[in-house]
Protein backbone atom coordinates (compact mmCIF):
# COMPACT_ATOMS: atom_id res chain seq x y z
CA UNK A 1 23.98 -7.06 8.65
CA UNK A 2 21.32 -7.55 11.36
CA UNK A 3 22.49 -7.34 15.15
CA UNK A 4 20.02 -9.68 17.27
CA UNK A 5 19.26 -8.41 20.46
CA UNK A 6 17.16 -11.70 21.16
CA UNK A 7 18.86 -15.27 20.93
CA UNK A 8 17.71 -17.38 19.70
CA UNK A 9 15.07 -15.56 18.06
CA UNK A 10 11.73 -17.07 18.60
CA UNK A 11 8.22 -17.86 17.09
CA UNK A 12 7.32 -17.78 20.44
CA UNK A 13 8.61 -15.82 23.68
CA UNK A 14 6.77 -16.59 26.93
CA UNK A 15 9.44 -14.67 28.79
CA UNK A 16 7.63 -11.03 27.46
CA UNK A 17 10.83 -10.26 25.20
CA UNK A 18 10.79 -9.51 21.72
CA UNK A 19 12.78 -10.80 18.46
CA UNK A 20 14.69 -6.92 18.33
CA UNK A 21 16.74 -6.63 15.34
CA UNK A 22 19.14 -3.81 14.32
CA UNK A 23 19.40 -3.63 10.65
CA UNK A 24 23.28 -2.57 9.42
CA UNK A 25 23.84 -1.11 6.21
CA UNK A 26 27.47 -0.44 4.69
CA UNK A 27 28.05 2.66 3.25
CA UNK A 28 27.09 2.31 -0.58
CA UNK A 29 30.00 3.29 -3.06
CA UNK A 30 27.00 4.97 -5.56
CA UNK A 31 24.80 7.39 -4.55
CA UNK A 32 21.34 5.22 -3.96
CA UNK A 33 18.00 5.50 -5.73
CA UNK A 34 16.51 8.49 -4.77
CA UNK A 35 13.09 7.61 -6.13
CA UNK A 36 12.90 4.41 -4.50
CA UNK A 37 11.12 4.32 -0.93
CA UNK A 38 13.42 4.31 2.40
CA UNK A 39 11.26 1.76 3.71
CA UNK A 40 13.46 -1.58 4.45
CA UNK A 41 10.72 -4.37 2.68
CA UNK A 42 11.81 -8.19 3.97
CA UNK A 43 10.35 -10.63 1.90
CA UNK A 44 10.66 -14.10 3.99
CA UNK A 45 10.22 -18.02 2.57
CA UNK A 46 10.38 -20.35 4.91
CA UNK A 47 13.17 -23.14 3.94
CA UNK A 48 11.45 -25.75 2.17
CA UNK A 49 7.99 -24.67 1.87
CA UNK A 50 5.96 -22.47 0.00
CA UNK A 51 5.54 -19.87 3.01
CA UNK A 52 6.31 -16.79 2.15
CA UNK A 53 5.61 -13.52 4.67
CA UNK A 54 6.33 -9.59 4.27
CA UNK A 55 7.74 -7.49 6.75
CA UNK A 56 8.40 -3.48 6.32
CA UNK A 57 11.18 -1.43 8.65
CA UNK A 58 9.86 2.37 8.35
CA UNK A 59 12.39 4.19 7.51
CA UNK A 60 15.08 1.73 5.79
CA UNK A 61 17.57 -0.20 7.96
CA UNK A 62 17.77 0.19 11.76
CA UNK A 63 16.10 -1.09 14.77
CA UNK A 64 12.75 -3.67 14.50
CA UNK A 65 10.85 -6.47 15.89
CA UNK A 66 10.92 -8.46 13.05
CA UNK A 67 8.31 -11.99 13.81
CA UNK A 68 7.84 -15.27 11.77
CA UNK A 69 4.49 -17.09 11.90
CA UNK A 70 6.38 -20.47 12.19
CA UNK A 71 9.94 -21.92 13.63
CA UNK A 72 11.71 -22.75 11.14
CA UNK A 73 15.09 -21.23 8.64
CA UNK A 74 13.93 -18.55 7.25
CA UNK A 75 15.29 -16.82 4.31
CA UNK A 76 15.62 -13.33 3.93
CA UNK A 77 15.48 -11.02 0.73
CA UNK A 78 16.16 -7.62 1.82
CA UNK A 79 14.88 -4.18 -0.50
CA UNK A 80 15.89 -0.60 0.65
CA UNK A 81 16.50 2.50 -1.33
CA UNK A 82 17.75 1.05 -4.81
CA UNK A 83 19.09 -1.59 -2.41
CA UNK A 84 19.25 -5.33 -2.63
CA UNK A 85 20.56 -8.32 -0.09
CA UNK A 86 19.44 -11.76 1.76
CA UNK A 87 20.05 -13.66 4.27
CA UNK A 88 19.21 -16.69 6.29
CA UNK A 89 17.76 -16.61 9.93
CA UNK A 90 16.67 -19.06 12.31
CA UNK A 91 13.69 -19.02 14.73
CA UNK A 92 13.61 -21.47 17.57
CA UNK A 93 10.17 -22.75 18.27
CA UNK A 94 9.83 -21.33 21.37
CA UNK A 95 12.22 -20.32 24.31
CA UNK A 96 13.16 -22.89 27.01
């Protein structure tokens, strides 16, 4: 789950806030990979393009600033310790 702190998140934010996201994970019902890294890797394509960005949380899920180069729907495939999800989220083009 990811808990925005910022809405609408933005590509850009001229009022000196950030796109803060809190990355939730459930508890797992099998023990996770223990060889696989804790880092949280976000691999985002911009809906109907070819644009596709990285993004890294240190430490698996919990709090980031997580930015897109573009407005647009962006979605989300989500890799954490033996891990897997994805989701969709939106970025405005700029706040009003």
């Amino acid at each position: 789950m990811a808990v925005l702190f910022a809405h609408p998140l933005a590509q850009v934010r001229q009022d000196g806030s950030s796109n803060k996201i809190l990355w939730v994970s459930r508890a797992a019902t099998t023990s996770p990979d223990t060889t696989s890294p804790d880092t949280l890797a976000i691999t985002a394509t911009l809906d109907g393009t070819d644009t596709r960005v990285t993004r890294e949380v240190a430490g698996g899920p919990g709090p980031s600033i997580i930015d897109m180069p573009r407005a647009g729907c962006w979605h989300l495939e989500l890799r954490w310790a033996g891990h897997t999800d994805t989701m969709d989220l939106v970025y405005a083009d700029r706040l009003p």
